[in-house]
N, C-alpha and C. Protein backbone atom coordinates (compact mmCIF):
# COMPACT_ATOMS: atom_id res chain seq x y z
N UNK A 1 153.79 -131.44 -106.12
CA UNK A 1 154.11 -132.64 -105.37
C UNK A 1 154.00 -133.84 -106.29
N UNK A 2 154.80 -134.67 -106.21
CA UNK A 2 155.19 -135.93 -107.26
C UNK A 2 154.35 -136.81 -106.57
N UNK A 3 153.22 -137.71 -107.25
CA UNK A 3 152.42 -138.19 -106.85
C UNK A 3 153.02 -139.45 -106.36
N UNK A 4 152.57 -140.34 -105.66
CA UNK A 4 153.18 -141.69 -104.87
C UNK A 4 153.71 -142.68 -106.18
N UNK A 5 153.09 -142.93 -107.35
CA UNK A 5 153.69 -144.09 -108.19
C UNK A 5 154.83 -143.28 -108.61
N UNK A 6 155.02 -141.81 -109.14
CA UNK A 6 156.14 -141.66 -109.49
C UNK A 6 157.51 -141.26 -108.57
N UNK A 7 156.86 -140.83 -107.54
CA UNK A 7 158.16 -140.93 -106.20
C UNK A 7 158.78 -141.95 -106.11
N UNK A 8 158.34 -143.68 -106.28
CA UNK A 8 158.80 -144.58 -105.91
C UNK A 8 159.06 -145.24 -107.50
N UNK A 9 159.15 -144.44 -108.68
CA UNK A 9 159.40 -145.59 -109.64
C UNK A 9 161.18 -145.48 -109.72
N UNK A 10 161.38 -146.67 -110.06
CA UNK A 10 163.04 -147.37 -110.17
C UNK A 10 163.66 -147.10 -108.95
N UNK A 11 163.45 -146.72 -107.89
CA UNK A 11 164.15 -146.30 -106.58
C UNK A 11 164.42 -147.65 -106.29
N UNK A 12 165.29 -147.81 -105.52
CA UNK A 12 165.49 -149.36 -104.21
C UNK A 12 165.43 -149.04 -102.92
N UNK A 13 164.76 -149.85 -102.06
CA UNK A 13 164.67 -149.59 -100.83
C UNK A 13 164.74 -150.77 -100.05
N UNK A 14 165.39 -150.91 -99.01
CA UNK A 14 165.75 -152.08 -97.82
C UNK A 14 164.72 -151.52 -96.54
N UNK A 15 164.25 -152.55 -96.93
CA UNK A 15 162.79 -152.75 -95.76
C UNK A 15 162.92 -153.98 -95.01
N UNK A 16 163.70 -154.17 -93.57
CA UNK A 16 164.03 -155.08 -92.97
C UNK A 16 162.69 -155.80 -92.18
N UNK A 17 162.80 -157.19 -91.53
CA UNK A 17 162.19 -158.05 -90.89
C UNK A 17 161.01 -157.47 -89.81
N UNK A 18 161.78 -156.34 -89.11
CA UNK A 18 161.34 -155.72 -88.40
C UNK A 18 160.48 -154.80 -88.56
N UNK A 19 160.63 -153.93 -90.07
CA UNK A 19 159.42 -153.22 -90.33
C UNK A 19 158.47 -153.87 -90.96
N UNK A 20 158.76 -154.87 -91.86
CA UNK A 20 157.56 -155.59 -91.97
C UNK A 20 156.29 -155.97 -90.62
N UNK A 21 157.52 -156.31 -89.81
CA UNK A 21 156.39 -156.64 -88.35
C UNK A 21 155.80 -155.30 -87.87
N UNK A 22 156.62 -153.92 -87.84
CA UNK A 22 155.97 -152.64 -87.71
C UNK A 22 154.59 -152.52 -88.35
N UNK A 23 154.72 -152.65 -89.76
CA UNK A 23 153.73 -152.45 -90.90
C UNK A 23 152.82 -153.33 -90.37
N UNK A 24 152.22 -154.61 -90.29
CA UNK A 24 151.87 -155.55 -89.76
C UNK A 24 150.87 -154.84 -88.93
N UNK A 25 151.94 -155.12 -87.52
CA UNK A 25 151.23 -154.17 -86.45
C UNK A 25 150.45 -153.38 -86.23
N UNK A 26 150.82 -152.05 -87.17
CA UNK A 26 149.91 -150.92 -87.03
C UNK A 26 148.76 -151.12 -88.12
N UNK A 27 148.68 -152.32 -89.14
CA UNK A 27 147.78 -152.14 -89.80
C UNK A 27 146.72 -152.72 -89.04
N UNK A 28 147.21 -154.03 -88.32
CA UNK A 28 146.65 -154.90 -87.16
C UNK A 28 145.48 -153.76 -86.58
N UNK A 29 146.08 -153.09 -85.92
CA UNK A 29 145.96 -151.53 -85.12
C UNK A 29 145.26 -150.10 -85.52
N UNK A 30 144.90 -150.49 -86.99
CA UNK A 30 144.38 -149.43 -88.14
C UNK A 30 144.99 -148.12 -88.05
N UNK A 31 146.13 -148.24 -87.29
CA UNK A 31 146.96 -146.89 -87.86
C UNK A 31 147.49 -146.71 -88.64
N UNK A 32 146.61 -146.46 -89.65
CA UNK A 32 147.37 -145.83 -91.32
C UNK A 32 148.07 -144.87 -91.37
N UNK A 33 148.22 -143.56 -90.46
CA UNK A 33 148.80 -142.88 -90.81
C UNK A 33 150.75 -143.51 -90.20
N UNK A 34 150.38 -144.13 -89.29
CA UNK A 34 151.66 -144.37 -89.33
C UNK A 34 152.42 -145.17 -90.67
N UNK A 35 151.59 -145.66 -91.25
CA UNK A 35 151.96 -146.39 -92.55
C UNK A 35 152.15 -145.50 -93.18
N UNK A 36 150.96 -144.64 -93.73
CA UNK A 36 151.65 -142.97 -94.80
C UNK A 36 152.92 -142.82 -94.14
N UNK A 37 153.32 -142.52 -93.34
CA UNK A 37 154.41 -141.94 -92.44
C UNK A 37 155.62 -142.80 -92.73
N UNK A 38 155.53 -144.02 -92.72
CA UNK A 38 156.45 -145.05 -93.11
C UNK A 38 157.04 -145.17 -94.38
N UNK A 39 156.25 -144.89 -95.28
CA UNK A 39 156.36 -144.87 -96.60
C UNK A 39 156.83 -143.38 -97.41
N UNK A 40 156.34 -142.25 -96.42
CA UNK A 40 156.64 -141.39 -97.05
C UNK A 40 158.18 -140.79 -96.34
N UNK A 41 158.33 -141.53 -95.43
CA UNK A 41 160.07 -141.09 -94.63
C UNK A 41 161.17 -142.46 -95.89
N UNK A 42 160.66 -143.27 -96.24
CA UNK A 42 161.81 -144.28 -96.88
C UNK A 42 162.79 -143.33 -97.56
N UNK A 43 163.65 -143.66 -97.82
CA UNK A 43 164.80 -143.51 -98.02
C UNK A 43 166.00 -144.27 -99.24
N UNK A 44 165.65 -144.10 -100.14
CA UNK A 44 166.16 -145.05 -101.46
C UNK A 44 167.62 -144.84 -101.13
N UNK A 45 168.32 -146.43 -101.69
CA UNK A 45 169.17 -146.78 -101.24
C UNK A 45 170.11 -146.98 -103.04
N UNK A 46 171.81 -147.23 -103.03
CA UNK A 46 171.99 -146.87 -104.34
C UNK A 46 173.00 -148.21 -104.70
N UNK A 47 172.44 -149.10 -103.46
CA UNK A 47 173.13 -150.55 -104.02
C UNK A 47 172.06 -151.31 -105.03
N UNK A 48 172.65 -152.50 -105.54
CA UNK A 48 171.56 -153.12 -106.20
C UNK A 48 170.87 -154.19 -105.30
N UNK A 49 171.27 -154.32 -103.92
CA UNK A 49 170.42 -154.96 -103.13
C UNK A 49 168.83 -154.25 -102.82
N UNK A 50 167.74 -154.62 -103.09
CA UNK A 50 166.74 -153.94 -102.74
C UNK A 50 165.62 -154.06 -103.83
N UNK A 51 164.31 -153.63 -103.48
CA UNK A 51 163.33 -153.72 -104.07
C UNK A 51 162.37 -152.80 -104.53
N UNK A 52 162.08 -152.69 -105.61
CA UNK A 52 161.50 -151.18 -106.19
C UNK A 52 160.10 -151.08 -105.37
N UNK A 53 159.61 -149.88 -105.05
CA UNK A 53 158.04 -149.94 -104.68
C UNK A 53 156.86 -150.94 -104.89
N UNK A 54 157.05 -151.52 -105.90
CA UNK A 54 156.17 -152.18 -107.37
C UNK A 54 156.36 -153.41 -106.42
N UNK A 55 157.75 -153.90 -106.24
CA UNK A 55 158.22 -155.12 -106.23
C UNK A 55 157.75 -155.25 -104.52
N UNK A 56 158.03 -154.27 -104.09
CA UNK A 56 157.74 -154.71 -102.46
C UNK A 56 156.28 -154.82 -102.66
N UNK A 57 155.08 -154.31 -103.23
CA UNK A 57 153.88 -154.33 -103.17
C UNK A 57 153.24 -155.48 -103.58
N UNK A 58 153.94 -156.09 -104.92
CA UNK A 58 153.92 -157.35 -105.61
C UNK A 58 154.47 -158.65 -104.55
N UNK A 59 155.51 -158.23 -103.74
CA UNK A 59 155.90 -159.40 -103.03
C UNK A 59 154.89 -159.71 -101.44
N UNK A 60 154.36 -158.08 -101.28
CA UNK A 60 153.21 -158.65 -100.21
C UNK A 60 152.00 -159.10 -100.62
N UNK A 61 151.92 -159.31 -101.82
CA UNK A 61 150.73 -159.46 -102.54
C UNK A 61 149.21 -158.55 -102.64
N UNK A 62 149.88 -157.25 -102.82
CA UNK A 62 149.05 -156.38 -102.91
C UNK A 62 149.31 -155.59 -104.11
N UNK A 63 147.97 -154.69 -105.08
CA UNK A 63 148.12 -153.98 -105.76
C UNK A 63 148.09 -152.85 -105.65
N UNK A 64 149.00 -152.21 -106.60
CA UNK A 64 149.07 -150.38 -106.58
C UNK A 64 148.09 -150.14 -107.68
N UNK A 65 147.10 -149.45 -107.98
CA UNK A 65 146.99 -148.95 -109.28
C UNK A 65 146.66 -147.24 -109.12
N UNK A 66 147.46 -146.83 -109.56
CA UNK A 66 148.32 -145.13 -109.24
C UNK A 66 147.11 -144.22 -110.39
N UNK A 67 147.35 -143.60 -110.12
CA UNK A 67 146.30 -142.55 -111.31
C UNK A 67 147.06 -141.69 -112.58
């Protein structure tokens, strides 16, 4: 199994308004697994609209540091 930093390196993914408020929500809510669940259903996309893992983590202002 490909560990989480390398599943998501150079991929793009469109994460709309609405899942942000999902994500939000359930963290609100401490349901993490729906977050694992969220993250591990995405779906990389093959326009250049979109944001690498790194970049969505960097733009909520949170860090990854992967092993």
């Amino acid at each position: 199994m490909k560990s989480l930093a390398n599943r998501y390196d150079n991929e793009k993914y469109v994460i709309t308004e609405e899942d942000i408020c999902d994500l939000l929500l359930a963290y609100t809510n401490q349901d993490y697994e729906w977050i694992i669940y969220f993250f591990e259903t995405l779906e990389p996309v093959q326009d250049s609209i979109g944001y690498t893992f790194e970049e969505l983590l960097r733009n909520a202002g949170l860090r990854f540091q992967g092993k």
